[in-house]
PDB file of N, CA and C in Angstrom:
ATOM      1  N   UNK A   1     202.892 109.290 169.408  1.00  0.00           N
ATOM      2  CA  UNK A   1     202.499 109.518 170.778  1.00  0.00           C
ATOM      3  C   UNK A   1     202.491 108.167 171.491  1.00  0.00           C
ATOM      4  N   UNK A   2     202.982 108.025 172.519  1.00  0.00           N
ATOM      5  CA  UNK A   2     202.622 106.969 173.801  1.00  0.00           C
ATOM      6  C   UNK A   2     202.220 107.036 174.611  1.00  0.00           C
ATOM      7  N   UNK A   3     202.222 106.194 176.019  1.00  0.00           N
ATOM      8  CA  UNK A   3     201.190 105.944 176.678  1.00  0.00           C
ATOM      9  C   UNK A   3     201.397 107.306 177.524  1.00  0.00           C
ATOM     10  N   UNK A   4     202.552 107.607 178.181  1.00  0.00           N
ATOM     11  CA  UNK A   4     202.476 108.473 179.101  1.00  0.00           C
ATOM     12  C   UNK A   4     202.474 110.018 178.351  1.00  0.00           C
ATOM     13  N   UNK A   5     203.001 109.882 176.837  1.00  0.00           N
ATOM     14  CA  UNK A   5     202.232 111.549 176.578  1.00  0.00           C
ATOM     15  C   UNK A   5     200.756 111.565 176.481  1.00  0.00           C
ATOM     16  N   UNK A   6     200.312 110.286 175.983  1.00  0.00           N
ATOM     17  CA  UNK A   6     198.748 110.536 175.872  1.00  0.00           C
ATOM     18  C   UNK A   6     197.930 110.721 177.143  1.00  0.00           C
ATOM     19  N   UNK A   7     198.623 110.146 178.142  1.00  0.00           N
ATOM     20  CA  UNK A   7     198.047 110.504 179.832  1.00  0.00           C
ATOM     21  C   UNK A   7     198.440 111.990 179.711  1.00  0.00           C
ATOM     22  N   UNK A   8     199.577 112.709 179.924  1.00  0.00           N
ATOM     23  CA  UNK A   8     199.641 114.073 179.958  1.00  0.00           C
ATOM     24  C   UNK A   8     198.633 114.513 179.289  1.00  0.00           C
ATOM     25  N   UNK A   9     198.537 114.393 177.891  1.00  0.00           N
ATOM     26  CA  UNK A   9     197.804 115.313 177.106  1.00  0.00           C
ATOM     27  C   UNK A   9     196.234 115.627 177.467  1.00  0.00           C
ATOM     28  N   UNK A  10     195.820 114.256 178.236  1.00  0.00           N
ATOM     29  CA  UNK A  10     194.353 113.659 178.564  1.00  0.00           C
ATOM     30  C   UNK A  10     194.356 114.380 179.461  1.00  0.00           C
ATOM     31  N   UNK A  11     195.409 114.162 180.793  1.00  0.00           N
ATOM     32  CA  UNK A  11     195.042 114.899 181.768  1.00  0.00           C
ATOM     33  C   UNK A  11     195.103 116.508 181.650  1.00  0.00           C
ATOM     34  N   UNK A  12     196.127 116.908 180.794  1.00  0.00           N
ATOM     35  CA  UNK A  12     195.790 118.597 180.470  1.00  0.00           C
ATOM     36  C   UNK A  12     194.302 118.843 180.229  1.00  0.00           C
ATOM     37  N   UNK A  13     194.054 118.210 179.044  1.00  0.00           N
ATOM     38  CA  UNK A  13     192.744 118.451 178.450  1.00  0.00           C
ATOM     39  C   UNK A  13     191.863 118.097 179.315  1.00  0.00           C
ATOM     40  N   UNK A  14     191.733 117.651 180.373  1.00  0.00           N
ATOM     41  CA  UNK A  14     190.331 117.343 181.396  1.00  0.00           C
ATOM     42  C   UNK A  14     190.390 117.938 182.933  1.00  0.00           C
ATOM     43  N   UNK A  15     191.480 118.240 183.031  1.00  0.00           N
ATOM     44  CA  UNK A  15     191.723 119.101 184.152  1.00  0.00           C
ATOM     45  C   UNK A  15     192.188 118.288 185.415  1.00  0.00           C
ATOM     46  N   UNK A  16     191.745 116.528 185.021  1.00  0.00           N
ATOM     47  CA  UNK A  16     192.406 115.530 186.496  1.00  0.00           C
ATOM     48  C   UNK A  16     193.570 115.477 186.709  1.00  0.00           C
ATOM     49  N   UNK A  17     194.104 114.673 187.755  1.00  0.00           N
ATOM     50  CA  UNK A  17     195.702 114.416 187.598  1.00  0.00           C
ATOM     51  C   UNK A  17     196.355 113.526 186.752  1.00  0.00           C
ATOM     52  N   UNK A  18     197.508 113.329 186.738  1.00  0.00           N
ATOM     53  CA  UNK A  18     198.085 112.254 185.591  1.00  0.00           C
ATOM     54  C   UNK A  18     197.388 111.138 186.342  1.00  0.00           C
ATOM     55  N   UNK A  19     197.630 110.762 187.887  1.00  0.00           N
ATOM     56  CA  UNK A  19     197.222 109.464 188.089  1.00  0.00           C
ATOM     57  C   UNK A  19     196.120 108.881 188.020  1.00  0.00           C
ATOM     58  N   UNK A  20     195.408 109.708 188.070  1.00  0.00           N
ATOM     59  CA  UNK A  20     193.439 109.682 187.943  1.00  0.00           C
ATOM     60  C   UNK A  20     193.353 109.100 186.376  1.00  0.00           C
ATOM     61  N   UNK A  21     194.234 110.242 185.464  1.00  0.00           N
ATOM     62  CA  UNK A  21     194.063 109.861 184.436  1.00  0.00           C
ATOM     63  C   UNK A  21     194.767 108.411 183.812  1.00  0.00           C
ATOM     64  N   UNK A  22     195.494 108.268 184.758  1.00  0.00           N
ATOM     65  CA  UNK A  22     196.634 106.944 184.477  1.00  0.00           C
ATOM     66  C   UNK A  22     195.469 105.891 184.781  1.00  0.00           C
ATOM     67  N   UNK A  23     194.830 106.004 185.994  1.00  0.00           N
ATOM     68  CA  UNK A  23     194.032 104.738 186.415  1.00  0.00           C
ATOM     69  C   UNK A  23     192.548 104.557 185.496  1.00  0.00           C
ATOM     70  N   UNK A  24     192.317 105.407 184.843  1.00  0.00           N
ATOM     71  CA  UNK A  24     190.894 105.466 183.654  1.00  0.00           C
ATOM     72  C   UNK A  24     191.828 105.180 182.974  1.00  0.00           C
ATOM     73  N   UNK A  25     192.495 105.211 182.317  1.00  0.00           N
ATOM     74  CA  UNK A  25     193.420 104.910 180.806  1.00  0.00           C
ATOM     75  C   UNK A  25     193.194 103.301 181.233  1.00  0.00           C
ATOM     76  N   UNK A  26     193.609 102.590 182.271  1.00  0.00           N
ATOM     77  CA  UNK A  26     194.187 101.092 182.616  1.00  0.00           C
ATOM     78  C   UNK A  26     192.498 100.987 182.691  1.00  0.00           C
ATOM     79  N   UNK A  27     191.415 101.615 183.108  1.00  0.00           N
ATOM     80  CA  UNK A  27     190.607 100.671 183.619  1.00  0.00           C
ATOM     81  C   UNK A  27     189.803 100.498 182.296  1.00  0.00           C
ATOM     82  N   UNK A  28     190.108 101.569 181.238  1.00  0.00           N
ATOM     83  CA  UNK A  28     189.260 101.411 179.589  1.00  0.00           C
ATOM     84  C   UNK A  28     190.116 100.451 178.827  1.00  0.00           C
ATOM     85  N   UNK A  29     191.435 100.390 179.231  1.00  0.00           N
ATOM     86  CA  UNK A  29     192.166  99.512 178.445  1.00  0.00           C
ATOM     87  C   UNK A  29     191.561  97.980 178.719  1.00  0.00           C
ATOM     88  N   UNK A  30     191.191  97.990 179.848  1.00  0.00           N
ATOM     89  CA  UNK A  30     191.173  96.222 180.824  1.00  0.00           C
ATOM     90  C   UNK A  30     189.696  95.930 179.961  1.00  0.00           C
ATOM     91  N   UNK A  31     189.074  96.908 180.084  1.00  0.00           N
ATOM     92  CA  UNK A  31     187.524  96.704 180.140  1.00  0.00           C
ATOM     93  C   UNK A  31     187.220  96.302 178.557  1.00  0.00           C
ATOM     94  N   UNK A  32     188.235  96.787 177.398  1.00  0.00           N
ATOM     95  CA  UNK A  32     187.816  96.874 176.203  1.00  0.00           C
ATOM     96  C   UNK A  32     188.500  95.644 175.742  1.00  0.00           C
ATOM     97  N   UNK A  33     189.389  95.135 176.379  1.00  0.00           N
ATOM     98  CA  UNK A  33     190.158  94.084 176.391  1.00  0.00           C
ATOM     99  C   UNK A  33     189.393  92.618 177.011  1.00  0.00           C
ATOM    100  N   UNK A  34     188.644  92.762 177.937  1.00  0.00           N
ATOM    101  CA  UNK A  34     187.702  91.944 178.153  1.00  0.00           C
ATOM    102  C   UNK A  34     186.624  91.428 177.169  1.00  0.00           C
ATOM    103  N   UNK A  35     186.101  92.758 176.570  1.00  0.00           N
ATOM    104  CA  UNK A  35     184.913  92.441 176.121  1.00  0.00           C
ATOM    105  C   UNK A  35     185.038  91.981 174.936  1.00  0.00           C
ATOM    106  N   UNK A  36     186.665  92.156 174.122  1.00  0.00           N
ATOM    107  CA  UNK A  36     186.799  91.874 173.229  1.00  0.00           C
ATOM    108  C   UNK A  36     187.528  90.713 173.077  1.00  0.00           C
ATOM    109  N   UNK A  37     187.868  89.861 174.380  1.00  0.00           N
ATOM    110  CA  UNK A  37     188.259  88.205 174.773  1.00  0.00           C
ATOM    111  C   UNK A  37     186.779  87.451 174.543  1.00  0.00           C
ATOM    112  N   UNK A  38     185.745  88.305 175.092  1.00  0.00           N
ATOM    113  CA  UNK A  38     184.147  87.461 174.531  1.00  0.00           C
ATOM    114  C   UNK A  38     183.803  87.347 173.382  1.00  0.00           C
ATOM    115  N   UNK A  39     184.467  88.215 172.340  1.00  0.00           N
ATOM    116  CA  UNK A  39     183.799  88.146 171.391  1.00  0.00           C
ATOM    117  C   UNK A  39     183.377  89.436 171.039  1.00  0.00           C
ATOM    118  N   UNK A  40     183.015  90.329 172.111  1.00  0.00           N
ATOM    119  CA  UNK A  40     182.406  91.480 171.916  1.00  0.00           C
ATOM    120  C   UNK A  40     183.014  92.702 171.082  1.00  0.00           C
ATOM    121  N   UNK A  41     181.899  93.768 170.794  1.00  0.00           N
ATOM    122  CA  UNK A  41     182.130  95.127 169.708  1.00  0.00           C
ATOM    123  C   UNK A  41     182.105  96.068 170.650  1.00  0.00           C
ATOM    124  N   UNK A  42     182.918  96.944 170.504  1.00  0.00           N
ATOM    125  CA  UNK A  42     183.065  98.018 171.529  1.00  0.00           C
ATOM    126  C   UNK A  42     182.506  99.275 170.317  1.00  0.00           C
ATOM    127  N   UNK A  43     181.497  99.739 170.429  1.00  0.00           N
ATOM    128  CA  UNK A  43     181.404 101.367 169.347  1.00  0.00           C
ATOM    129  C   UNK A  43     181.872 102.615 170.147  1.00  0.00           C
ATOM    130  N   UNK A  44     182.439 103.253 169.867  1.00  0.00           N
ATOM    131  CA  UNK A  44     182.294 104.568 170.628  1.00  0.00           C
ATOM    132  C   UNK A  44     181.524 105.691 169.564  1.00  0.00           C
ATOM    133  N   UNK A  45     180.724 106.088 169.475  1.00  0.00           N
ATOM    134  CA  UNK A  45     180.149 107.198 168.502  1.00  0.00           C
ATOM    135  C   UNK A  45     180.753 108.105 168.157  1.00  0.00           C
ATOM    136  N   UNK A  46     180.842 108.087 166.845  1.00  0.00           N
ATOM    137  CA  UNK A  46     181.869 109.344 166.149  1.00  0.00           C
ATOM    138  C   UNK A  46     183.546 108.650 166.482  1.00  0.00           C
ATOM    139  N   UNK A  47     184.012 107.940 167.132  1.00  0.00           N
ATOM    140  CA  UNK A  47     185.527 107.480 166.918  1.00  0.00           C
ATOM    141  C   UNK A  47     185.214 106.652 166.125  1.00  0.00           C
ATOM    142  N   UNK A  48     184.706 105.351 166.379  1.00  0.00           N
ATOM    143  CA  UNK A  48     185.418 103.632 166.028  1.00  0.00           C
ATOM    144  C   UNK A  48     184.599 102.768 166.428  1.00  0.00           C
ATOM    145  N   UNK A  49     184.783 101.540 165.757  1.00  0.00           N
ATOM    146  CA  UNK A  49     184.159 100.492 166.416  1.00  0.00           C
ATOM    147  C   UNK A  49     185.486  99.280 166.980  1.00  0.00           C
ATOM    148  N   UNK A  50     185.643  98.216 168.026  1.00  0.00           N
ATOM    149  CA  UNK A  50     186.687  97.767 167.962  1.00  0.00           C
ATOM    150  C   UNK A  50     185.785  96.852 167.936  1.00  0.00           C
ATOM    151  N   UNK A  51     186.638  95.641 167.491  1.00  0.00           N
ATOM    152  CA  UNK A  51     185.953  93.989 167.108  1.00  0.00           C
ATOM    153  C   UNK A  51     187.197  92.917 167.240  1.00  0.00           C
ATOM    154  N   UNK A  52     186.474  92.003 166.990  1.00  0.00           N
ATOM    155  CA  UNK A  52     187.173  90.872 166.695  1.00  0.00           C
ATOM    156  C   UNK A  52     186.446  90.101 165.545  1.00  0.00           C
ATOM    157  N   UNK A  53     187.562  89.737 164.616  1.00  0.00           N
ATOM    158  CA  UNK A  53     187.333  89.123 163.218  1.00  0.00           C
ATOM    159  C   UNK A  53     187.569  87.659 162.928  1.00  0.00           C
ATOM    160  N   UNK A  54     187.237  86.373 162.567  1.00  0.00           N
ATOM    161  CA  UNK A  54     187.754  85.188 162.470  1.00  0.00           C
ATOM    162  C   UNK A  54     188.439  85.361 161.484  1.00  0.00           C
ATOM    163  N   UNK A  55     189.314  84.732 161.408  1.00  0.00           N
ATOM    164  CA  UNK A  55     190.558  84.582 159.863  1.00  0.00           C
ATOM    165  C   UNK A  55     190.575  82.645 160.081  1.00  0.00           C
ATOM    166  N   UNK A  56     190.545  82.320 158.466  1.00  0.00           N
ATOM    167  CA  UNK A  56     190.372  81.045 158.373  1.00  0.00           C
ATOM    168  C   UNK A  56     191.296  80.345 158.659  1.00  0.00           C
ATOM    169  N   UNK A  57     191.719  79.208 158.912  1.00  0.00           N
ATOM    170  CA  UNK A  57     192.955  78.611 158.876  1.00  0.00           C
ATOM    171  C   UNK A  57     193.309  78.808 157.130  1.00  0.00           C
ATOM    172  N   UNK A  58     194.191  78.302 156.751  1.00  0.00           N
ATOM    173  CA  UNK A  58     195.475  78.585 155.669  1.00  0.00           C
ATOM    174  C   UNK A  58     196.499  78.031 155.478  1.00  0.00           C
ATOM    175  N   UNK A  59     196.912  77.569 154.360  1.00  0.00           N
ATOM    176  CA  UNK A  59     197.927  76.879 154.064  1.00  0.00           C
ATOM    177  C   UNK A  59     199.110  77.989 153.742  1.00  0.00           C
ATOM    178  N   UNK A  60     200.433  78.423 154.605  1.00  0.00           N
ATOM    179  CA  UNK A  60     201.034  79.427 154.374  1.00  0.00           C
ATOM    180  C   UNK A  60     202.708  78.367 153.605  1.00  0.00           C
ATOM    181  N   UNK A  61     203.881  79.406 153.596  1.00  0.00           N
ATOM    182  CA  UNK A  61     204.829  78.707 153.716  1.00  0.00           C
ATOM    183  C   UNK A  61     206.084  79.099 154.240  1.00  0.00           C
ATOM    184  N   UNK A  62     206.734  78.416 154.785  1.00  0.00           N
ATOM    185  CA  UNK A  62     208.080  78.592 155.722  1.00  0.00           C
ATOM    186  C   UNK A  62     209.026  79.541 155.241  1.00  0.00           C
ATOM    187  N   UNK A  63     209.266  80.418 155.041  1.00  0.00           N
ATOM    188  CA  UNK A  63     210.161  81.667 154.162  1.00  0.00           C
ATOM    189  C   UNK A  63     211.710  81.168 154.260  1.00  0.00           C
ATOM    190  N   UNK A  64     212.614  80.021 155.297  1.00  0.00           N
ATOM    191  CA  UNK A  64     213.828  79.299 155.030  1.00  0.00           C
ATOM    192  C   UNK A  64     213.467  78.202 153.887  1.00  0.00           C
ATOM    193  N   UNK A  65     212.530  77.441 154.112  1.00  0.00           N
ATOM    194  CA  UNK A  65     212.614  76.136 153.322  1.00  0.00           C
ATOM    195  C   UNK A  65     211.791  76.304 152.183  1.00  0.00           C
ATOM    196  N   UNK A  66     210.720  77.259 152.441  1.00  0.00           N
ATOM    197  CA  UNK A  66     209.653  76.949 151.005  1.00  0.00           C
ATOM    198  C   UNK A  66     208.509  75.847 151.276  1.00  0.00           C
ATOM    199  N   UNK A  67     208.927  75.046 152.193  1.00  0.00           N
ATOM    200  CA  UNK A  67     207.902  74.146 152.561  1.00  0.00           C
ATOM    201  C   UNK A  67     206.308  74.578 152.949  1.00  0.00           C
ATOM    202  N   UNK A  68     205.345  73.979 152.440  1.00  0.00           N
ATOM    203  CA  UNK A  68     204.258  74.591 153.091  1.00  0.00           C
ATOM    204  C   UNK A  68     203.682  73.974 154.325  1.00  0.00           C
ATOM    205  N   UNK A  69     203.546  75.128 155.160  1.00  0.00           N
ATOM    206  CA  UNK A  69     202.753  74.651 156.315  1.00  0.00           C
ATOM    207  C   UNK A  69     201.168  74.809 156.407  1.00  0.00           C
ATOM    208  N   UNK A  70     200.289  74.860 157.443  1.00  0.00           N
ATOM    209  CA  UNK A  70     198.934  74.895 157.742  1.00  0.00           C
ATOM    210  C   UNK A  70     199.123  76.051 159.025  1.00  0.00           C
ATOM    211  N   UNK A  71     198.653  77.045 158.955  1.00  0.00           N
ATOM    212  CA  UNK A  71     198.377  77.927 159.363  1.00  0.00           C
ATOM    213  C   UNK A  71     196.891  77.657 160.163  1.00  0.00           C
ATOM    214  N   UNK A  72     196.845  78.024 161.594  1.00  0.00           N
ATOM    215  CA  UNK A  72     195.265  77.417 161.944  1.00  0.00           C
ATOM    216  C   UNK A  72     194.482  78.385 161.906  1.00  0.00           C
ATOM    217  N   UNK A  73     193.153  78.914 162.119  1.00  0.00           N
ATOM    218  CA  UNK A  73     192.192  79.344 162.231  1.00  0.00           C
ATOM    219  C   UNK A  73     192.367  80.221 163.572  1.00  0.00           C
ATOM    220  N   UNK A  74     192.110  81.673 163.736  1.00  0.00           N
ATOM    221  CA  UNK A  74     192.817  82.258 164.916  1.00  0.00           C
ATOM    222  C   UNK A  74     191.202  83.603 164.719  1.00  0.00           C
ATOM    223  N   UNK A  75     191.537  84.347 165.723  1.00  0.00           N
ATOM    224  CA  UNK A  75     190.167  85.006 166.131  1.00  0.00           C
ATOM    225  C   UNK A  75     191.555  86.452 165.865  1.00  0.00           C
ATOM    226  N   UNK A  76     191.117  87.604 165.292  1.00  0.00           N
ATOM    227  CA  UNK A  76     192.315  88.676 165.641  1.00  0.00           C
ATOM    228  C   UNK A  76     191.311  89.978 165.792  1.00  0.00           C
ATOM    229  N   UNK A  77     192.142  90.779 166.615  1.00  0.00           N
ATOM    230  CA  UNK A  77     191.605  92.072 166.984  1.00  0.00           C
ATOM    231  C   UNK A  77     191.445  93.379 165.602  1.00  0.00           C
ATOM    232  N   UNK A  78     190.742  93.680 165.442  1.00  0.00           N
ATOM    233  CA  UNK A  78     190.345  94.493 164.334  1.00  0.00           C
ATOM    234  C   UNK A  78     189.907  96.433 164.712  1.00  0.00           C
ATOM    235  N   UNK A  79     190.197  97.388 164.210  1.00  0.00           N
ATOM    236  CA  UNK A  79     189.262  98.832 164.686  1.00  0.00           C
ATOM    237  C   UNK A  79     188.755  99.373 163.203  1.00  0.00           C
ATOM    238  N   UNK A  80     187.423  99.741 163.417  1.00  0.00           N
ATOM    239  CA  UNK A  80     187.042  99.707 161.971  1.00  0.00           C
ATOM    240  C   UNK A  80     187.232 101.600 162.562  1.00  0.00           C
ATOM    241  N   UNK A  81     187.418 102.724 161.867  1.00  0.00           N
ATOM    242  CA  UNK A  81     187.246 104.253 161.656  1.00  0.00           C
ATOM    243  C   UNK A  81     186.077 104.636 161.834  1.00  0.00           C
ATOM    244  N   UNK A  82     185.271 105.070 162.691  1.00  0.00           N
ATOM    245  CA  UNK A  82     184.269 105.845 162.306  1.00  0.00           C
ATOM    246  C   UNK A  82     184.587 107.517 161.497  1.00  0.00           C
ATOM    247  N   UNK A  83     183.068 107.999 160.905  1.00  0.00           N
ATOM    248  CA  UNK A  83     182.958 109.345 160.498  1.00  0.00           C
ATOM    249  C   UNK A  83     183.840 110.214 160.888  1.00  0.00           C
ATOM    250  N   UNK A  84     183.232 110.507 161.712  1.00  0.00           N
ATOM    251  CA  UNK A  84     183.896 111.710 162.525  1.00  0.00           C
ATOM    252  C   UNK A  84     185.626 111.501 162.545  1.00  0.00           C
ATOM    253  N   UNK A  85     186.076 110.399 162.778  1.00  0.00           N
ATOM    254  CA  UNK A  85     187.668 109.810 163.181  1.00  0.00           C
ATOM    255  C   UNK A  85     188.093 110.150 162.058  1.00  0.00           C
ATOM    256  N   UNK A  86     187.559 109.721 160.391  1.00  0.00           N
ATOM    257  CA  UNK A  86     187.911 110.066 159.223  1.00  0.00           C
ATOM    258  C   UNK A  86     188.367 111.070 159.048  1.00  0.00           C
ATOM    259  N   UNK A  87     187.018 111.786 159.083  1.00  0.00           N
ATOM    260  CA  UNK A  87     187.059 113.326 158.987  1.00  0.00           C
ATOM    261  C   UNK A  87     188.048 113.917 159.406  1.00  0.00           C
ATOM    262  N   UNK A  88     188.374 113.894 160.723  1.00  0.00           N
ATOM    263  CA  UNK A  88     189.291 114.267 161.573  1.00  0.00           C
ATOM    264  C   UNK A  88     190.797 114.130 160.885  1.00  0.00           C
ATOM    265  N   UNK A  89     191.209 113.086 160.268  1.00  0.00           N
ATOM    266  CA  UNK A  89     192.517 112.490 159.834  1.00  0.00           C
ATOM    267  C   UNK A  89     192.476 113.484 158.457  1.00  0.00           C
ATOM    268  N   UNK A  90     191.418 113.150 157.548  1.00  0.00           N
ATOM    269  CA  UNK A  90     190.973 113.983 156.106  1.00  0.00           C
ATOM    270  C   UNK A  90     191.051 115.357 156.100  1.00  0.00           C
TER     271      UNK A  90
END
């Protein structure tokens, strides 16, 4: 699924228009995207939690030469499953 079947499907299922539903899709995308540039945990109950995780820097290596490089220390976006989301997939 992508962005614009999941707008259809959203907007079937809630009764708004695609664009209503187009402009809540952009304004949860912006908002969860913000909070998770701070640092912040987004939970939704019964879906997910979204986060951000530190990963250490690392000594990796160049896959042409074999040489090793240093990999730095980077912050990455993470979604842990809640219950219910499990369930749902299970």
């Amino acid at each position: 699924m992508n962005k614009s079947q999941l707008i259809d499907a959203v907007a079937t299922k809630s009764g708004l228009t695609k664009a209503d539903t187009e402009k809540t899709y952009k304004a949860i995308v912006e908002a969860i995207s913000e909070e998770m540039g701070k640092g912040e945990q987004i939970t939704l109950i019964g879906f997910g939690t979204f986060l951000v995780r530190d990963r250490k820097a690392r000594t990796g290596r160049n896959p042409r030469t074999g040489e090793p490089l240093k990999i730095a220390a980077s912050k990455v976006p993470a979604f842990r499953a809640g219950k219910a989301l499990k369930d749902a997939v299970n």
